[in-house]
PDB file of N, CA and C in Angstrom:
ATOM      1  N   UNK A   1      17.554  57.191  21.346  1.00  0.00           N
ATOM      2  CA  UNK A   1      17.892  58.464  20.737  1.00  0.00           C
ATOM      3  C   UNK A   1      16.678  59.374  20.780  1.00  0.00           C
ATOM      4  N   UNK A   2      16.823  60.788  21.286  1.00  0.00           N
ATOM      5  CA  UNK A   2      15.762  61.888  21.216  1.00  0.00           C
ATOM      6  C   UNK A   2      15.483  62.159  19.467  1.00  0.00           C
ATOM      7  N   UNK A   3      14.447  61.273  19.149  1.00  0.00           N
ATOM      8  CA  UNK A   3      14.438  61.682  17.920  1.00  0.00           C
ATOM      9  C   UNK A   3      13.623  63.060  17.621  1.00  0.00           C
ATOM     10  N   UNK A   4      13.159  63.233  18.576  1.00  0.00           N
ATOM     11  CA  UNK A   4      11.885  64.937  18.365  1.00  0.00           C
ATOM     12  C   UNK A   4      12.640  65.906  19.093  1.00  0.00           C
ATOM     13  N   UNK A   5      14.465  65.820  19.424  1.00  0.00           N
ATOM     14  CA  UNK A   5      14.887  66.925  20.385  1.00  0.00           C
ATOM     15  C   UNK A   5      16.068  66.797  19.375  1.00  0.00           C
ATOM     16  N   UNK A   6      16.106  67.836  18.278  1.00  0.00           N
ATOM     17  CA  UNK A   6      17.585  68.184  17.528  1.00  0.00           C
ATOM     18  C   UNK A   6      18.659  68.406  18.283  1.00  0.00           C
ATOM     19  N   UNK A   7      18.430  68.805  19.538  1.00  0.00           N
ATOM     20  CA  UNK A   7      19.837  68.980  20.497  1.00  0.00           C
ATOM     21  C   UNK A   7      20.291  68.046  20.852  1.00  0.00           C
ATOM     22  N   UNK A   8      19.224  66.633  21.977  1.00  0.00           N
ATOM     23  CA  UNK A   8      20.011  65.295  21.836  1.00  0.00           C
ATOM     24  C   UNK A   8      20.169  64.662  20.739  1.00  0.00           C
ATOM     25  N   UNK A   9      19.749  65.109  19.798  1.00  0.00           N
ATOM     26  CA  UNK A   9      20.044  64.404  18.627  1.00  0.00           C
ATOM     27  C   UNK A   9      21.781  64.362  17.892  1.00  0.00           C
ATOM     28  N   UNK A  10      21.866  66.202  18.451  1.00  0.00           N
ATOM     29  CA  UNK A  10      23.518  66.685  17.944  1.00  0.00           C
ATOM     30  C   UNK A  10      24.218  66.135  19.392  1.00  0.00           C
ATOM     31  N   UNK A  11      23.877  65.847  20.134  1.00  0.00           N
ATOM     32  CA  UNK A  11      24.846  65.270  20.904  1.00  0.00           C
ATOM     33  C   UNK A  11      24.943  63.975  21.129  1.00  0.00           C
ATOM     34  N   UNK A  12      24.084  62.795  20.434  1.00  0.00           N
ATOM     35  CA  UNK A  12      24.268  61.924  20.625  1.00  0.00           C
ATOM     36  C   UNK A  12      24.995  61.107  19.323  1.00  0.00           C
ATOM     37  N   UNK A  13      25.000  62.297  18.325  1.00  0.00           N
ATOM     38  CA  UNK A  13      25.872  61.710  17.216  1.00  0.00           C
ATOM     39  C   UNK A  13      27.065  62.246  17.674  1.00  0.00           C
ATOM     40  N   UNK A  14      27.186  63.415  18.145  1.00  0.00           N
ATOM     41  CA  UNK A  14      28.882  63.913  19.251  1.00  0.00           C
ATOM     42  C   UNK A  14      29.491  62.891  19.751  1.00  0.00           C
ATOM     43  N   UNK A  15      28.393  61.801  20.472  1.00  0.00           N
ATOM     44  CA  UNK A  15      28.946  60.761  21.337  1.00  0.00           C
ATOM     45  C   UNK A  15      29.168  59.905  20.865  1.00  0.00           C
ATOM     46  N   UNK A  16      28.389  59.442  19.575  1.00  0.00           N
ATOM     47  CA  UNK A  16      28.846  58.353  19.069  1.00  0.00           C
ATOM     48  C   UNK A  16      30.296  58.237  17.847  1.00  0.00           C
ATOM     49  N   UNK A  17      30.181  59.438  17.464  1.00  0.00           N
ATOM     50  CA  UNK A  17      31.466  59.790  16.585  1.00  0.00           C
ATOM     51  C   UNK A  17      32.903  59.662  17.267  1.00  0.00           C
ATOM     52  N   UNK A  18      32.700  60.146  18.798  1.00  0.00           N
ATOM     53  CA  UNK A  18      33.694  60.465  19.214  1.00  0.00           C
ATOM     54  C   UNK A  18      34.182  58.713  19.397  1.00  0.00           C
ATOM     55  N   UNK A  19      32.915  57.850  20.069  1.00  0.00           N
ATOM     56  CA  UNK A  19      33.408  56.842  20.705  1.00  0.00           C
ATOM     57  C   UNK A  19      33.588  55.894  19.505  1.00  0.00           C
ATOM     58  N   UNK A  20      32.824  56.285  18.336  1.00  0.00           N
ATOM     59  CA  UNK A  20      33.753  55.347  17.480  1.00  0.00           C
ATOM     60  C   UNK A  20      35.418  55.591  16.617  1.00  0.00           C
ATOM     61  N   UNK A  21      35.462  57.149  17.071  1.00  0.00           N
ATOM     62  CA  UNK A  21      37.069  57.286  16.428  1.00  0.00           C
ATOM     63  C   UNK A  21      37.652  56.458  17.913  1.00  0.00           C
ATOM     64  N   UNK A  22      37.092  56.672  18.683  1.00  0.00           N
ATOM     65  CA  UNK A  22      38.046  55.710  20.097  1.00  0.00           C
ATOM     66  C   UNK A  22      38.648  54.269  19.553  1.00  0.00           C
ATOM     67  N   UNK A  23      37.309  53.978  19.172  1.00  0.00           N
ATOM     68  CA  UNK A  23      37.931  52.479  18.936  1.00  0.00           C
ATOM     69  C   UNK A  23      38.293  52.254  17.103  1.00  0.00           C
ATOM     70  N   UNK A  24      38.770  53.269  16.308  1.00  0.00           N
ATOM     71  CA  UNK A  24      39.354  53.011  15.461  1.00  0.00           C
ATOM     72  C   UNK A  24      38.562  53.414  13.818  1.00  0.00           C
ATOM     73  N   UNK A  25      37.164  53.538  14.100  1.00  0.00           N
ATOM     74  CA  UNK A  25      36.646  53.032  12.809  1.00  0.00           C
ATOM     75  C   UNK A  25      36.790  54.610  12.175  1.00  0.00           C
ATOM     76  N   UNK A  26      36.998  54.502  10.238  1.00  0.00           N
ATOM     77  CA  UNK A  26      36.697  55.568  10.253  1.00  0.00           C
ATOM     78  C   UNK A  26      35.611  56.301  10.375  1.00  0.00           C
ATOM     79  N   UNK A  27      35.767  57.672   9.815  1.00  0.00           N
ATOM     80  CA  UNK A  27      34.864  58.875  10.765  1.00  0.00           C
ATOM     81  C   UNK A  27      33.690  58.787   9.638  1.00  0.00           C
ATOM     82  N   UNK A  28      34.470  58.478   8.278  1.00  0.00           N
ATOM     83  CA  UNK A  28      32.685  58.533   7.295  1.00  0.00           C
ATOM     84  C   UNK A  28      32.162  57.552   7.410  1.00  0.00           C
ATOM     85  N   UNK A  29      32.360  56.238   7.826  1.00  0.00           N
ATOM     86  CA  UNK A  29      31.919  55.073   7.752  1.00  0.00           C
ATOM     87  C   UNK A  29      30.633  55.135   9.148  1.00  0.00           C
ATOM     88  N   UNK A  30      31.235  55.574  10.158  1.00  0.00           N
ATOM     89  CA  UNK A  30      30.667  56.047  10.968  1.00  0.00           C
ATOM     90  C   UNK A  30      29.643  57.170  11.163  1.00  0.00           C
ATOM     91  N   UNK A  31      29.735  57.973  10.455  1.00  0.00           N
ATOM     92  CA  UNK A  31      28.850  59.158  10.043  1.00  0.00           C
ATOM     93  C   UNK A  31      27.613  58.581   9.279  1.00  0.00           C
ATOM     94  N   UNK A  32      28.129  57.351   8.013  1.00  0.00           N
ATOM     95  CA  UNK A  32      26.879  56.870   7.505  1.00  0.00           C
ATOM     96  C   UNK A  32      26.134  56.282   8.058  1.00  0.00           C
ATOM     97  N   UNK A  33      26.990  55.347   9.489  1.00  0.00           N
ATOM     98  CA  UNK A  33      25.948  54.471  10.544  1.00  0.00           C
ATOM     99  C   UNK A  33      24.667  55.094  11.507  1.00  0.00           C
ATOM    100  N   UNK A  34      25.508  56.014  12.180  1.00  0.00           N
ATOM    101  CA  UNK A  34      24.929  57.202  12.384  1.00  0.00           C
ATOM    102  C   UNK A  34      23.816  58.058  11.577  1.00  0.00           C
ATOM    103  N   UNK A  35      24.066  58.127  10.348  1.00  0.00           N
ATOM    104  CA  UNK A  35      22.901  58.661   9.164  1.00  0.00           C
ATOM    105  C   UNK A  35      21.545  57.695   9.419  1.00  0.00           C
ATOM    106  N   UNK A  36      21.839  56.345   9.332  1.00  0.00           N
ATOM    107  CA  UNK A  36      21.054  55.202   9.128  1.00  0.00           C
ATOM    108  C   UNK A  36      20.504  55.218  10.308  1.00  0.00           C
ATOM    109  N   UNK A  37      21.567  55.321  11.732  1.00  0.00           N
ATOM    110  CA  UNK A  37      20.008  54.863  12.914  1.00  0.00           C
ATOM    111  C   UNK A  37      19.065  56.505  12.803  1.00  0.00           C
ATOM    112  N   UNK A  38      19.954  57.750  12.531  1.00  0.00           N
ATOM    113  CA  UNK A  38      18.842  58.640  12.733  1.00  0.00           C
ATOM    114  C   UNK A  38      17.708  58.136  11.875  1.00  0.00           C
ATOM    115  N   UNK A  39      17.765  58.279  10.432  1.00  0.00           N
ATOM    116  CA  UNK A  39      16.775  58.039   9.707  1.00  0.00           C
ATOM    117  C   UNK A  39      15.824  56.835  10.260  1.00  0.00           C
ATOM    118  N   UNK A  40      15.813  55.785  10.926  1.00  0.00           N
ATOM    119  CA  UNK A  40      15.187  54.866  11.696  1.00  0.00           C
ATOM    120  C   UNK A  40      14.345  55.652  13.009  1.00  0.00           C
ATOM    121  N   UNK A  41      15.607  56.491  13.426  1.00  0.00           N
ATOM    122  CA  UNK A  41      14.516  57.147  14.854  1.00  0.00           C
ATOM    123  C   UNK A  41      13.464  57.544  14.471  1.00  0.00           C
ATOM    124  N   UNK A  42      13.528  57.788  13.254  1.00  0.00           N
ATOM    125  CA  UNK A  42      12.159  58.815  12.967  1.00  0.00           C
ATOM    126  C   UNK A  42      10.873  57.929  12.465  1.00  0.00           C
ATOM    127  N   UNK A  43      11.301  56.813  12.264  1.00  0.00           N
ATOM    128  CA  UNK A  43      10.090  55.906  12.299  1.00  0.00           C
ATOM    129  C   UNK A  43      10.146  54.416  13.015  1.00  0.00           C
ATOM    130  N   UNK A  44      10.669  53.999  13.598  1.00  0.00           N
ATOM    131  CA  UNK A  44      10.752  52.877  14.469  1.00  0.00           C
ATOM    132  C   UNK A  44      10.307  53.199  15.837  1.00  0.00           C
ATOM    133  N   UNK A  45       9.890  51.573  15.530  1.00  0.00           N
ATOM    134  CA  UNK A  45       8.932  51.898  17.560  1.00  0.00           C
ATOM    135  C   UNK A  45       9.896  51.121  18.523  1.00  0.00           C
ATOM    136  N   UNK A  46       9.857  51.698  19.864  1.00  0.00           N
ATOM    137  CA  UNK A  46      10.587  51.838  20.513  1.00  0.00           C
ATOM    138  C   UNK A  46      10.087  50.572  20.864  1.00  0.00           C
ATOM    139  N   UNK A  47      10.719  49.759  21.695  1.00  0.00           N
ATOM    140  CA  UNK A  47      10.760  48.204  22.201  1.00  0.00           C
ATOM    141  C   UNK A  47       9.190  47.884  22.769  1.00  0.00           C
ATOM    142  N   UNK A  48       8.760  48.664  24.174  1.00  0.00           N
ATOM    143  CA  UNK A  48       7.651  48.525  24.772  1.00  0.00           C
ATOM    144  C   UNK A  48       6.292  48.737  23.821  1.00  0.00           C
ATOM    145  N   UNK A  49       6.716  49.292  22.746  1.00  0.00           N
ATOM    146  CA  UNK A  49       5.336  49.826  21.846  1.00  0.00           C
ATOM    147  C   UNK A  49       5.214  48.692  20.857  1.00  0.00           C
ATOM    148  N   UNK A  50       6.463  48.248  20.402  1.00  0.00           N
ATOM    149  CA  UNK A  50       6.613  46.920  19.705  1.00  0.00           C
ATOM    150  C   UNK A  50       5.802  45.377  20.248  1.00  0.00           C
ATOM    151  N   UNK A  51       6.232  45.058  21.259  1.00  0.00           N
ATOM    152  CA  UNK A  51       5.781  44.145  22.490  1.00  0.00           C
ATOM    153  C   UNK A  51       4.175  44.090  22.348  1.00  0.00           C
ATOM    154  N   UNK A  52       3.614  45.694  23.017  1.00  0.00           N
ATOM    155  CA  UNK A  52       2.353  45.603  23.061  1.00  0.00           C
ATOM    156  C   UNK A  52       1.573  45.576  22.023  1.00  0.00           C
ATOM    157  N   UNK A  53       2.077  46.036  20.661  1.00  0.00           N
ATOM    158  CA  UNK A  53       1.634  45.854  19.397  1.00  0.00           C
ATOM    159  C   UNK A  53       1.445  44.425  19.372  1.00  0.00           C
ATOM    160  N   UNK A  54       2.371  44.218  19.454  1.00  0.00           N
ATOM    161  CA  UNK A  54       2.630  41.939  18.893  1.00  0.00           C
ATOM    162  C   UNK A  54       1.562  41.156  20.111  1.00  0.00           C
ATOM    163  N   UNK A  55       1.287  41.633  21.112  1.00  0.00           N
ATOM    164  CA  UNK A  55       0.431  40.924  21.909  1.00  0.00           C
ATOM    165  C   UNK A  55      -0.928  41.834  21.675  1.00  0.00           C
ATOM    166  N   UNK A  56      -1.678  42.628  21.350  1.00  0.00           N
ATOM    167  CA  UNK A  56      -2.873  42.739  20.829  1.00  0.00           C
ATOM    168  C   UNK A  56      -2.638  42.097  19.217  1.00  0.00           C
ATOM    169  N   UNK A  57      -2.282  42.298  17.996  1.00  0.00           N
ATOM    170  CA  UNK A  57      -1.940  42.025  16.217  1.00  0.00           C
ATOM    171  C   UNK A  57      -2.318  40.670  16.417  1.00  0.00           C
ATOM    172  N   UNK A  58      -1.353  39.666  17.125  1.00  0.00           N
ATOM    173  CA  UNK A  58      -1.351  38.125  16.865  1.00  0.00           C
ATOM    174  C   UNK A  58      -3.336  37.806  17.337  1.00  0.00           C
ATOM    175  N   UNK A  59      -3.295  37.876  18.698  1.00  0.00           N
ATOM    176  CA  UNK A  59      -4.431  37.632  18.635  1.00  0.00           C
ATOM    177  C   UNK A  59      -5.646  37.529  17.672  1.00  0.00           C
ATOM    178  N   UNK A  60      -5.764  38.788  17.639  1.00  0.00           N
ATOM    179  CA  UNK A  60      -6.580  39.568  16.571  1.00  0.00           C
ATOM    180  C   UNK A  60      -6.704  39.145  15.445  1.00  0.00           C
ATOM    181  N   UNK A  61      -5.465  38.617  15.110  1.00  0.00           N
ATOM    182  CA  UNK A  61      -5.059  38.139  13.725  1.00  0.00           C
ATOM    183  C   UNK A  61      -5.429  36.738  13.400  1.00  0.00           C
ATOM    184  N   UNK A  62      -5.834  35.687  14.711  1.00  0.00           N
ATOM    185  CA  UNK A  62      -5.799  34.252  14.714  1.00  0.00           C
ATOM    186  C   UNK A  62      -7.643  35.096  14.490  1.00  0.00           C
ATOM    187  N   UNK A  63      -8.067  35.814  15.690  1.00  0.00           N
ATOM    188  CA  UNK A  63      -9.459  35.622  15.335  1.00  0.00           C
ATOM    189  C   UNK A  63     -10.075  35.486  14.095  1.00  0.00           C
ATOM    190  N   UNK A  64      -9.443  36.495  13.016  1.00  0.00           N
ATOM    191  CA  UNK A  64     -10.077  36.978  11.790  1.00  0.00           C
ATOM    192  C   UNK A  64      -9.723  36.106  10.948  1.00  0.00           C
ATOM    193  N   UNK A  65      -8.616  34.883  11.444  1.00  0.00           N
ATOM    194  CA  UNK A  65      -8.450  34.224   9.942  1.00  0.00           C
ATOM    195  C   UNK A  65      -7.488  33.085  11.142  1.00  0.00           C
ATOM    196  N   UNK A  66      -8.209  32.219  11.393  1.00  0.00           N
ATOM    197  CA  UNK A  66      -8.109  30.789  12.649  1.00  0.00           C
ATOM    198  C   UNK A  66      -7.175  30.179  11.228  1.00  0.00           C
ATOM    199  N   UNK A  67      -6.095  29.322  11.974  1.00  0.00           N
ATOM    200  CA  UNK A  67      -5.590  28.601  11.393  1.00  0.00           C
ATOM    201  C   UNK A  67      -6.423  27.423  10.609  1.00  0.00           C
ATOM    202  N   UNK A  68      -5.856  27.007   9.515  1.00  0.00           N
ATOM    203  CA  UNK A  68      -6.923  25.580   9.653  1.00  0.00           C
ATOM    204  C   UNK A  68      -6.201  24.491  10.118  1.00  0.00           C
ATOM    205  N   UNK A  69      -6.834  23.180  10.372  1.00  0.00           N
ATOM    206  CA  UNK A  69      -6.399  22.301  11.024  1.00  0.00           C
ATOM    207  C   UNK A  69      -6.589  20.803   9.937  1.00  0.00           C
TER     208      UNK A  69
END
């Protein structure tokens, strides 16, 4: 989701509203799902930023405090 472009933003809740009246659900139930991932776009990291986070953190993290054995 374009979370920094209000235009894909109004059209990708367009798309998702539409495709969930397709398959049945209602429209507020859907509107709140929709509420919930926007509010996430605006602070969740996107997959590749996640990944490279978790492979520098772990490391880093064993250095400063080694398991004990």
């Amino acid at each position: 989701m374009g979370k920094k472009d209000p235009k894909e933003m109004a059209k990708q809740r367009d798309r998702f509203m539409s495709g969930a009246a397709k398959l049945g659900h209602p429209k507020g139930i859907a509107g709140e799902v929709f509420d919930q991932m926007e509010k996430f776009a605006g602070y969740g990291f996107n997959k590749s930023h996640s990944a490279a986070y978790g492979l520098v953190s772990l490391p880093n993290g064993l250095l400063e405090n080694p398991l004990s054995g």
